[in-house]
PDB file of N, CA and C in Angstrom:
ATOM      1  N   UNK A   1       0.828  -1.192   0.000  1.00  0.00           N
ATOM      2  CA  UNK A   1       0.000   0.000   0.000  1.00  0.00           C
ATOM      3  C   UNK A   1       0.875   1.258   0.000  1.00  0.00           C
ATOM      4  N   UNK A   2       1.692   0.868   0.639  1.00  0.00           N
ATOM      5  CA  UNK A   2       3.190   2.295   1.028  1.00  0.00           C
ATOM      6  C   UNK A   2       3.167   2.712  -1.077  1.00  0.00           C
ATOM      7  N   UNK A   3       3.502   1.967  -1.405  1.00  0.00           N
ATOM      8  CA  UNK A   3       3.874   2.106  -2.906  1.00  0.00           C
ATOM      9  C   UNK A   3       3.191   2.760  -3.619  1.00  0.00           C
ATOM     10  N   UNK A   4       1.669   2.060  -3.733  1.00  0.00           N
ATOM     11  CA  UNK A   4       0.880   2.640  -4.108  1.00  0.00           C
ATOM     12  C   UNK A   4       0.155   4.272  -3.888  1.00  0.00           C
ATOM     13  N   UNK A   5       0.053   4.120  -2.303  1.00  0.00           N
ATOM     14  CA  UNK A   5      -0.254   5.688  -2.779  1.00  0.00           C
ATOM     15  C   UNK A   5       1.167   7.346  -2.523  1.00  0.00           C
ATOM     16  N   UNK A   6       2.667   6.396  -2.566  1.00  0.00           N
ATOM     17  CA  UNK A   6       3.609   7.055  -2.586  1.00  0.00           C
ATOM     18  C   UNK A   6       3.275   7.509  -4.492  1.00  0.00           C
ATOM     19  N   UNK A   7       3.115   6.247  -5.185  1.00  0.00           N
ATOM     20  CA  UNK A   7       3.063   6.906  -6.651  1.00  0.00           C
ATOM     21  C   UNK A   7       1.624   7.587  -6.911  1.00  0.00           C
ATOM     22  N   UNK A   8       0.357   7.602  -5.651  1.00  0.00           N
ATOM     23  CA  UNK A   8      -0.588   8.671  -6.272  1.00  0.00           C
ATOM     24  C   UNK A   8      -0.057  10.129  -6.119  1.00  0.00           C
ATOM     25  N   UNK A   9       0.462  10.377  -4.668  1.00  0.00           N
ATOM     26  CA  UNK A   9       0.574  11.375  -4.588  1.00  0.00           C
ATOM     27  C   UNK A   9       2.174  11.684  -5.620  1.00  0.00           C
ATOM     28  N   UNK A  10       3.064  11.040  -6.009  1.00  0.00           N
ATOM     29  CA  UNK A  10       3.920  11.624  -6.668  1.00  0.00           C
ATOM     30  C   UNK A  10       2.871  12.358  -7.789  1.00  0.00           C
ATOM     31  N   UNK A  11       1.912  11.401  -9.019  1.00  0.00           N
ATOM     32  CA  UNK A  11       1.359  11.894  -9.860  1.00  0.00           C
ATOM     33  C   UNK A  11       0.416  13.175  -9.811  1.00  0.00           C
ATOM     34  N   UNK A  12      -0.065  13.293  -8.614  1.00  0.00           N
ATOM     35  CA  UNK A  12      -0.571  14.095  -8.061  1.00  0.00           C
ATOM     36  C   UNK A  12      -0.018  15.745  -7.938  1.00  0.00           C
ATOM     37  N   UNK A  13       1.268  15.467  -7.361  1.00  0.00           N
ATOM     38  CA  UNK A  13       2.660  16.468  -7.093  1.00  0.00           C
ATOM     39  C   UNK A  13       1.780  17.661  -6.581  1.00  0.00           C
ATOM     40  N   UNK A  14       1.018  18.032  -6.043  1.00  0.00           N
ATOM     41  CA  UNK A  14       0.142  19.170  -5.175  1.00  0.00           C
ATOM     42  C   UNK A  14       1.277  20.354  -5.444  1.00  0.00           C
ATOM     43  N   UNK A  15       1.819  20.167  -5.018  1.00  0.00           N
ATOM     44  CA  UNK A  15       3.288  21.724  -4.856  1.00  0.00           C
ATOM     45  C   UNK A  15       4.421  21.661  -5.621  1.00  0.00           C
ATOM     46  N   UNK A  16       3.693  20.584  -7.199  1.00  0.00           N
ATOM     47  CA  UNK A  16       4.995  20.453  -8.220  1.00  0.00           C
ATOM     48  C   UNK A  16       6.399  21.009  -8.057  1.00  0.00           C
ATOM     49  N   UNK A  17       7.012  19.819  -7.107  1.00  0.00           N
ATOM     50  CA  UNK A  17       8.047  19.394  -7.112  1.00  0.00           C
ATOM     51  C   UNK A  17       8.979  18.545  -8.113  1.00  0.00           C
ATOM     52  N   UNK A  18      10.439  19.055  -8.515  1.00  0.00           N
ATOM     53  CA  UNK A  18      10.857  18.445  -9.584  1.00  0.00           C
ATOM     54  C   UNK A  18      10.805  16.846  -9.830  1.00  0.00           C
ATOM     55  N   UNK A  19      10.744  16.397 -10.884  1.00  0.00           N
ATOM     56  CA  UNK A  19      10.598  14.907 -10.944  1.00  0.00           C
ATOM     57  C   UNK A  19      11.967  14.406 -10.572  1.00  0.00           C
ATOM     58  N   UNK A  20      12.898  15.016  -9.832  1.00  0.00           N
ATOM     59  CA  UNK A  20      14.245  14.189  -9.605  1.00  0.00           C
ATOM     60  C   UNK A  20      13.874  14.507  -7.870  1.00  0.00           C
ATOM     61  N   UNK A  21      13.174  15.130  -7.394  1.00  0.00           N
ATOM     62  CA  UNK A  21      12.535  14.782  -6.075  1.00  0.00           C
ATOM     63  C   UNK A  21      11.464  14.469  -5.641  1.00  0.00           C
ATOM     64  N   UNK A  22      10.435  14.157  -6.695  1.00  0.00           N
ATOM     65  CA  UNK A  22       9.356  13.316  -6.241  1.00  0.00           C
ATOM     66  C   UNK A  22       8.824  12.933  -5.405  1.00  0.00           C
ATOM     67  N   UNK A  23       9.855  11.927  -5.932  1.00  0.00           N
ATOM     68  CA  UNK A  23       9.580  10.347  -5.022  1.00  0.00           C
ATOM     69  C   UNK A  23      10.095  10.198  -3.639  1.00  0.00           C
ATOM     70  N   UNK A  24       9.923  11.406  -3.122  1.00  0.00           N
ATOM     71  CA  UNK A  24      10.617  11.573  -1.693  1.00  0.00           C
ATOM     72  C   UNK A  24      10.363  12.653  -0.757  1.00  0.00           C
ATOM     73  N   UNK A  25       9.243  13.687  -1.622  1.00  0.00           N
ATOM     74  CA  UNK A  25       9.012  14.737  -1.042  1.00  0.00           C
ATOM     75  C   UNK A  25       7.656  14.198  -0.264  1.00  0.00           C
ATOM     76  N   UNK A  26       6.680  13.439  -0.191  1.00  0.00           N
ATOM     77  CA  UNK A  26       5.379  13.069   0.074  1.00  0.00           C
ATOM     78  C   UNK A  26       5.265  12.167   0.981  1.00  0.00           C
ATOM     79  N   UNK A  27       6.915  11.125   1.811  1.00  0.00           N
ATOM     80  CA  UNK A  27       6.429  10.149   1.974  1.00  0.00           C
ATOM     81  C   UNK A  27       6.050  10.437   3.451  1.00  0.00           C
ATOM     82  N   UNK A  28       5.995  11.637   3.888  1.00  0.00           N
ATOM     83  CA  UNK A  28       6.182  11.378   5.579  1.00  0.00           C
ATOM     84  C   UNK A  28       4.485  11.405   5.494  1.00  0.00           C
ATOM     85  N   UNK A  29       4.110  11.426   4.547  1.00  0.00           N
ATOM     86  CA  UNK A  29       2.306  11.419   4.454  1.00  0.00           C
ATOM     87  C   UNK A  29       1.825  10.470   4.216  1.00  0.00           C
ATOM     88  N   UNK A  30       2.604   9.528   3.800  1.00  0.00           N
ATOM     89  CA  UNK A  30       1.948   7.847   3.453  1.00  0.00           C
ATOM     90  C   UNK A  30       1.435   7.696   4.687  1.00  0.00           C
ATOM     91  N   UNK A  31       2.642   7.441   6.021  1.00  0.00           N
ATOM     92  CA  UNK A  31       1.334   6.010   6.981  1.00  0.00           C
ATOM     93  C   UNK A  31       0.009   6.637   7.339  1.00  0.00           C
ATOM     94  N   UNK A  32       0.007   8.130   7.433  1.00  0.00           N
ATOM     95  CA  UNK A  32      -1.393   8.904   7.795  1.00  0.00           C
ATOM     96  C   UNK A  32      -2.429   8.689   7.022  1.00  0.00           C
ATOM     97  N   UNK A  33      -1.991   8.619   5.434  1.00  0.00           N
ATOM     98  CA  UNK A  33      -2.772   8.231   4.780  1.00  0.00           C
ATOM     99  C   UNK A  33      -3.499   6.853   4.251  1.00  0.00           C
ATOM    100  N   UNK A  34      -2.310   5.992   5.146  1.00  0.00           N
ATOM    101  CA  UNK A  34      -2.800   4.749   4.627  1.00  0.00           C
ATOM    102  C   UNK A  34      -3.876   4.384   6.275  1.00  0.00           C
ATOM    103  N   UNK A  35      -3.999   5.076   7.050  1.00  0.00           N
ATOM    104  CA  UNK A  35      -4.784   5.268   8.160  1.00  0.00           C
ATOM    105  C   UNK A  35      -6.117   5.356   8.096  1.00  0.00           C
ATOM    106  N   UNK A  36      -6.354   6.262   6.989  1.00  0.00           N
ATOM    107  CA  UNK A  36      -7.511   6.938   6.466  1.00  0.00           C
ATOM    108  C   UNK A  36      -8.125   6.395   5.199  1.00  0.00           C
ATOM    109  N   UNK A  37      -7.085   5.276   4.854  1.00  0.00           N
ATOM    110  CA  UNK A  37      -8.015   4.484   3.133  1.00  0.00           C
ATOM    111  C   UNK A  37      -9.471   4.049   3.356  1.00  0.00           C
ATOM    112  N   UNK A  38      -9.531   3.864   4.579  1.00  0.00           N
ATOM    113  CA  UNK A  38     -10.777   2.907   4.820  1.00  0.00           C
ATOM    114  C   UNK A  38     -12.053   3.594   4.785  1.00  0.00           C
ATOM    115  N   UNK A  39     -11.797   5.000   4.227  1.00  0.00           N
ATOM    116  CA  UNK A  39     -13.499   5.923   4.619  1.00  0.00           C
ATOM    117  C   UNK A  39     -12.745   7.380   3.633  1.00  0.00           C
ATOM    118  N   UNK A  40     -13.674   6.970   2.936  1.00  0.00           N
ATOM    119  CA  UNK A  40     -13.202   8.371   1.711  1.00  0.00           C
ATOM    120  C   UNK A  40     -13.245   9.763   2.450  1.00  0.00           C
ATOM    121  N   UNK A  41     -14.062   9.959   3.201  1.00  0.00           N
ATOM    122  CA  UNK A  41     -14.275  11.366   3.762  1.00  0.00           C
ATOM    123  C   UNK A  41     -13.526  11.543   4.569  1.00  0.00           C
ATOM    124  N   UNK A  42     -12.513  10.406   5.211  1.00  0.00           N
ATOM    125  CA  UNK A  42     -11.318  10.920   6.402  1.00  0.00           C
ATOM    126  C   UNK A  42      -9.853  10.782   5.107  1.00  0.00           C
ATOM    127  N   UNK A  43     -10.168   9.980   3.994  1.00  0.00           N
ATOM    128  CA  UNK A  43      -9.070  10.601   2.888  1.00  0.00           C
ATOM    129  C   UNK A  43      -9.091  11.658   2.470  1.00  0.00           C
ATOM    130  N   UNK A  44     -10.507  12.221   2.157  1.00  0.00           N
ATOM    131  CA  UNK A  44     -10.437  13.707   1.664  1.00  0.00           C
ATOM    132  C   UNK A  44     -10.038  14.692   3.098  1.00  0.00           C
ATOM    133  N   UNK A  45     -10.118  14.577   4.208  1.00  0.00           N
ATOM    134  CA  UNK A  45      -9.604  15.026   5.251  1.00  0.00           C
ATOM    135  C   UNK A  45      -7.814  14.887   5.630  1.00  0.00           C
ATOM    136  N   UNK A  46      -7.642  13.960   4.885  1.00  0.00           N
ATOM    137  CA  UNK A  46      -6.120  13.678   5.264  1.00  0.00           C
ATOM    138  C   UNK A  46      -5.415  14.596   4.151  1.00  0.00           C
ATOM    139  N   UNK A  47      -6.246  14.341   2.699  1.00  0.00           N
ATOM    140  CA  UNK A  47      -5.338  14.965   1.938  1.00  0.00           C
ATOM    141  C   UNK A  47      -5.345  16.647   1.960  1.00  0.00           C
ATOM    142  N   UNK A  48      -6.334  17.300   2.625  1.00  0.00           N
ATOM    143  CA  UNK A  48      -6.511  18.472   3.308  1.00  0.00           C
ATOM    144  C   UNK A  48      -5.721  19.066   3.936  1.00  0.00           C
ATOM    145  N   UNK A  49      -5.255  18.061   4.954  1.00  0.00           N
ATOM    146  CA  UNK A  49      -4.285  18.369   6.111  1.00  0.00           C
ATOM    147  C   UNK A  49      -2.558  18.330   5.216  1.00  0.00           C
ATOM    148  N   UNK A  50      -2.504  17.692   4.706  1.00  0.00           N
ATOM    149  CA  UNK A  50      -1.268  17.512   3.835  1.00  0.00           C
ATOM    150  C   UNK A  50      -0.904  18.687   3.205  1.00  0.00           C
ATOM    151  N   UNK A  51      -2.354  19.465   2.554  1.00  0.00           N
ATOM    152  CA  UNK A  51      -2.310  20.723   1.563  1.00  0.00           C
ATOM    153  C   UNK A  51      -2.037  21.759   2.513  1.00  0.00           C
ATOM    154  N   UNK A  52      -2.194  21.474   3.744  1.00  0.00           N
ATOM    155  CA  UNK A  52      -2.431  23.015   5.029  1.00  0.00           C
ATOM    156  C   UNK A  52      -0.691  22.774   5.253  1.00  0.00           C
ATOM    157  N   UNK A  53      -0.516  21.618   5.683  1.00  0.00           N
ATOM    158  CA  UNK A  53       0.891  21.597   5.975  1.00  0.00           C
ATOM    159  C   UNK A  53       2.097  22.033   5.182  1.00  0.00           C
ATOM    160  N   UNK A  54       1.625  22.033   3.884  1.00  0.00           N
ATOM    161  CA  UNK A  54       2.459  22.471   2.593  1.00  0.00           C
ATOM    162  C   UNK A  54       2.156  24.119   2.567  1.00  0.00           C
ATOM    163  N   UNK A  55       1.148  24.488   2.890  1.00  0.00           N
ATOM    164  CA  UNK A  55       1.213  26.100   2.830  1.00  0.00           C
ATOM    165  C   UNK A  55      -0.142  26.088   2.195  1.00  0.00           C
ATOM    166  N   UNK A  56      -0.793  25.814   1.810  1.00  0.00           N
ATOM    167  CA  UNK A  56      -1.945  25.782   1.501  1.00  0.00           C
ATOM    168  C   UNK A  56      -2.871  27.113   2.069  1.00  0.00           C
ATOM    169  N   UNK A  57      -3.961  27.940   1.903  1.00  0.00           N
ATOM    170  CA  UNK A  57      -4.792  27.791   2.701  1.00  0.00           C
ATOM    171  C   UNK A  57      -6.214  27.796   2.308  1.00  0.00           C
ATOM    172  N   UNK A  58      -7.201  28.001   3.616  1.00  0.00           N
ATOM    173  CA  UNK A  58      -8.231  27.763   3.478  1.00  0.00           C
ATOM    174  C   UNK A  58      -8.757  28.235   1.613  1.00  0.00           C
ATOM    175  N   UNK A  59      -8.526  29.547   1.076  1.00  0.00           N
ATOM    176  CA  UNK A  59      -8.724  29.968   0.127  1.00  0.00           C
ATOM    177  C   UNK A  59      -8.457  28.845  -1.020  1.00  0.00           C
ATOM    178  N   UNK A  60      -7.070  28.634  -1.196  1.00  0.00           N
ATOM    179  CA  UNK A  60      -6.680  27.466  -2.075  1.00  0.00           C
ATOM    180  C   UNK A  60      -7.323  26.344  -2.354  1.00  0.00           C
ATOM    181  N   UNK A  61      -7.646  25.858  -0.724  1.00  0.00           N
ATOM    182  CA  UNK A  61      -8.291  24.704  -0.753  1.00  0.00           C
ATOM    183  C   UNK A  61      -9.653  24.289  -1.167  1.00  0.00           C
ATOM    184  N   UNK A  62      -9.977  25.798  -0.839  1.00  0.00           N
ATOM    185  CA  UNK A  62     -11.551  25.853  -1.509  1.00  0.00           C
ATOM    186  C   UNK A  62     -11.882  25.740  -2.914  1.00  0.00           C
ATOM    187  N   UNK A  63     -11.062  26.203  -3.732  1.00  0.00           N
ATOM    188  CA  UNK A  63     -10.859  26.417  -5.288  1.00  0.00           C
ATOM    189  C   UNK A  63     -11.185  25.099  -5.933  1.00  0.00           C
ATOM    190  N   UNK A  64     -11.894  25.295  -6.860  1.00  0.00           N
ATOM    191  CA  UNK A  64     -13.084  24.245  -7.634  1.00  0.00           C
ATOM    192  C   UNK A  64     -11.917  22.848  -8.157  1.00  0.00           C
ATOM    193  N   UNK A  65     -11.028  23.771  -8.844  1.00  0.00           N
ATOM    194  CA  UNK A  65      -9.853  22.661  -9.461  1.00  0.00           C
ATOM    195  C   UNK A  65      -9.472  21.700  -8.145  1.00  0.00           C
ATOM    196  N   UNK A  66      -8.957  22.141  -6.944  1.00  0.00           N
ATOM    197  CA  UNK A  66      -8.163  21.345  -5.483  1.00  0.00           C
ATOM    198  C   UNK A  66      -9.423  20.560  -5.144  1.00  0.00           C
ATOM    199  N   UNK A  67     -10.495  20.882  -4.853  1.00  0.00           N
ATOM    200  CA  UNK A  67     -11.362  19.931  -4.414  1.00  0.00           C
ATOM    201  C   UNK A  67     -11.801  18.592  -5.486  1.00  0.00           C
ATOM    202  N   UNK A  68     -11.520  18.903  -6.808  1.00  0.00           N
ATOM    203  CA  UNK A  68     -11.511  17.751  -7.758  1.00  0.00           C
ATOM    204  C   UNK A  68     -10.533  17.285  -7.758  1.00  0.00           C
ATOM    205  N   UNK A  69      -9.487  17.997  -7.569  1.00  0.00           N
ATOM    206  CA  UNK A  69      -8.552  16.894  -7.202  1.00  0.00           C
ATOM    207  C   UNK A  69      -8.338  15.859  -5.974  1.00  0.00           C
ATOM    208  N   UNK A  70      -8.701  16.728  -4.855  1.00  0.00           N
ATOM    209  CA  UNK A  70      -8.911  15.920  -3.810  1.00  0.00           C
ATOM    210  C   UNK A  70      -9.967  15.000  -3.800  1.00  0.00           C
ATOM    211  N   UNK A  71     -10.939  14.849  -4.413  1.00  0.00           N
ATOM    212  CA  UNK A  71     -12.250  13.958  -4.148  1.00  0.00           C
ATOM    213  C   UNK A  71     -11.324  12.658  -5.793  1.00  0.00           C
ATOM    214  N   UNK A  72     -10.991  13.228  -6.402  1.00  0.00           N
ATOM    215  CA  UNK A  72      -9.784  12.216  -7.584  1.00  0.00           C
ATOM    216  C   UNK A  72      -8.736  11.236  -6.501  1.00  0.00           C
ATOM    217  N   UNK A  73      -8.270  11.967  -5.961  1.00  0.00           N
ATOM    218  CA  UNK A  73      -6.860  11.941  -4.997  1.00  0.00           C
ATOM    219  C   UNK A  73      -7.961  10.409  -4.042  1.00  0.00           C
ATOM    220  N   UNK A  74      -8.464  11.243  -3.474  1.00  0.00           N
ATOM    221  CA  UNK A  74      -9.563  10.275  -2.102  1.00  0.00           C
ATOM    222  C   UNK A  74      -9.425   8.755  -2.916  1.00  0.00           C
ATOM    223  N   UNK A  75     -10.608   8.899  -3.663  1.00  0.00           N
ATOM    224  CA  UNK A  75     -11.253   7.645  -4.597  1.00  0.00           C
ATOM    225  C   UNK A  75      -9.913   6.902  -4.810  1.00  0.00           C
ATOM    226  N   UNK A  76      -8.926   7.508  -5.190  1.00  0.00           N
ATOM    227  CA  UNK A  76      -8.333   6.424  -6.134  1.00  0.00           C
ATOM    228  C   UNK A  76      -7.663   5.371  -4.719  1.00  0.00           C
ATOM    229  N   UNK A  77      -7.353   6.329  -4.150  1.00  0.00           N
ATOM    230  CA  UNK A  77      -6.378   5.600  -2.385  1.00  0.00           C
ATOM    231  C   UNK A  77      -8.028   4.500  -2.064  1.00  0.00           C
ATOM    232  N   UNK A  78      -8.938   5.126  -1.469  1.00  0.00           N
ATOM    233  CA  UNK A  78      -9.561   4.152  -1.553  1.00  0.00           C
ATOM    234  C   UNK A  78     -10.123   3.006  -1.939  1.00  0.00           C
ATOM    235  N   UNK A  79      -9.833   3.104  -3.351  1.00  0.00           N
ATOM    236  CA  UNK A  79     -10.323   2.369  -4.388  1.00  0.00           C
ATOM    237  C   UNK A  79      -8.971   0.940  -4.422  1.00  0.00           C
ATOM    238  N   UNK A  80      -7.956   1.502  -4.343  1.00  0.00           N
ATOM    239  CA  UNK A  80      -6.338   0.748  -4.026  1.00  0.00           C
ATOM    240  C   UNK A  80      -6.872  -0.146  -2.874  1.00  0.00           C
ATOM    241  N   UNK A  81      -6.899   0.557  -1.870  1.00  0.00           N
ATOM    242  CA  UNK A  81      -7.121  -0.118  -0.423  1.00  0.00           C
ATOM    243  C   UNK A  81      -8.470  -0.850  -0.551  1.00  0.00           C
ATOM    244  N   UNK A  82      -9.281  -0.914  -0.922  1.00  0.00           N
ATOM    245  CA  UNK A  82     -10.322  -1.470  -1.206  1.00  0.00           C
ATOM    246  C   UNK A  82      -9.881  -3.145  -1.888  1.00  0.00           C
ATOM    247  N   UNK A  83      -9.054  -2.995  -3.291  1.00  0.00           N
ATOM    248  CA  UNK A  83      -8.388  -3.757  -3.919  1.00  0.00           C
ATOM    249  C   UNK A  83      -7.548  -4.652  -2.650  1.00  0.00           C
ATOM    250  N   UNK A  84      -6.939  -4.312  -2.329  1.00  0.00           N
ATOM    251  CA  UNK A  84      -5.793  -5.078  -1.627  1.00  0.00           C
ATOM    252  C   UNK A  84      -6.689  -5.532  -0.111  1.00  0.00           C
ATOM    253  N   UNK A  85      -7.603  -5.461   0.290  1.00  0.00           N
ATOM    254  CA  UNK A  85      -8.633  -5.810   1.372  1.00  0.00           C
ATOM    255  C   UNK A  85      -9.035  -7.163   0.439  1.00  0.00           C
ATOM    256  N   UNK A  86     -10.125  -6.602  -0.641  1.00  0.00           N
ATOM    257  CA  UNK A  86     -10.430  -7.552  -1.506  1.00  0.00           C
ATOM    258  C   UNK A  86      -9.823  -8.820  -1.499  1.00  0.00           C
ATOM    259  N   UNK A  87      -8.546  -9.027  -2.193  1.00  0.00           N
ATOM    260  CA  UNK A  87      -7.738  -9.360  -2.314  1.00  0.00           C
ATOM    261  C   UNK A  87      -6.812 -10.639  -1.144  1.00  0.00           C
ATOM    262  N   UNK A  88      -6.951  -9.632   0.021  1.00  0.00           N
ATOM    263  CA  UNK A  88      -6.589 -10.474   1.015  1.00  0.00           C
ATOM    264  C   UNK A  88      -7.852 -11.738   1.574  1.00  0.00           C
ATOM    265  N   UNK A  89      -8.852 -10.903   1.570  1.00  0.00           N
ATOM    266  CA  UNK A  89      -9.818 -11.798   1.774  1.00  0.00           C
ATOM    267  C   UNK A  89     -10.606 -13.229   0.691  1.00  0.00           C
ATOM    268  N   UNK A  90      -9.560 -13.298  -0.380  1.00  0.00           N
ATOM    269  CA  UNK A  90      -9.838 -13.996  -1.298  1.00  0.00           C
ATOM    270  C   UNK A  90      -8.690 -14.753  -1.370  1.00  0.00           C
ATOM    271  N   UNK A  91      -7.526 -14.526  -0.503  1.00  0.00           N
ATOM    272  CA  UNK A  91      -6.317 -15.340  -0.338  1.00  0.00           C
ATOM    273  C   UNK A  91      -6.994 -16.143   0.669  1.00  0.00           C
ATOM    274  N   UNK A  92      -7.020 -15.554   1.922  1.00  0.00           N
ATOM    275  CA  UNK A  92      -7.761 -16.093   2.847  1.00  0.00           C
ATOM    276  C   UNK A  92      -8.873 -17.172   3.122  1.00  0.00           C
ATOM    277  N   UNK A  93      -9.563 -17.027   2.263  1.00  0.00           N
ATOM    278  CA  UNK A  93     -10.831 -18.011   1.704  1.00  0.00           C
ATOM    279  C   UNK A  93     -10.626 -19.092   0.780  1.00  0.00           C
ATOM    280  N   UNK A  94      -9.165 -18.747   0.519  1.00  0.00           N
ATOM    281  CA  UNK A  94      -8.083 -20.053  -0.327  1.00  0.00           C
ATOM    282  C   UNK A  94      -7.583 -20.889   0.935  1.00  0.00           C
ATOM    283  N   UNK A  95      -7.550 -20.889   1.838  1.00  0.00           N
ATOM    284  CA  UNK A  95      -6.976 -21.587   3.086  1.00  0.00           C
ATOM    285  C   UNK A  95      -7.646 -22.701   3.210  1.00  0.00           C
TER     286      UNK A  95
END
């Protein structure tokens, strides 16, 4: 899961960061976020808090484009974590 949504938010890049730092600027936000896969509305809350911490503010966040991205951003983490739940529980039921 670490992987997965380390490469949403790279694609994502909120505060386009160069592609030779990427993959390294986002990760102290993975385990919070992988906290929050389980309920879209505490992902769209996490990825909120991520945007405030970056400098964001309320104004920004409000803006029609950030909230499509964030409700994009939400779904897809959930949609991952959803997969890999799935997934386990179909290994599991192989036992």
């Amino acid at each position: 899961m670490n992987i997965i949504i380390q490469k949403i938010l790279e694609d994502w890049n909120p505060i386009g960061v160069p592609e030779y730092i990427v993959d390294v600027e986002y990760l102290d936000y993975i385990p919070y976020l992988i906290q929050t896969a389980h309920n879209l509305e505490e992902t769209k809350k996490g990825l909120i808090y991520i945007l405030r911490q970056m400098g964001y503010n309320n104004h920004c966040i409000c803006n029609k484009k950030i909230q499509q991205d964030i409700d994009n951003i939400a779904q897809r983490i959930v949609k991952e974590y959803e997969k890999i739940i799935s997934n386990s529980d179909d290994r599991e039921g192989d036992s």
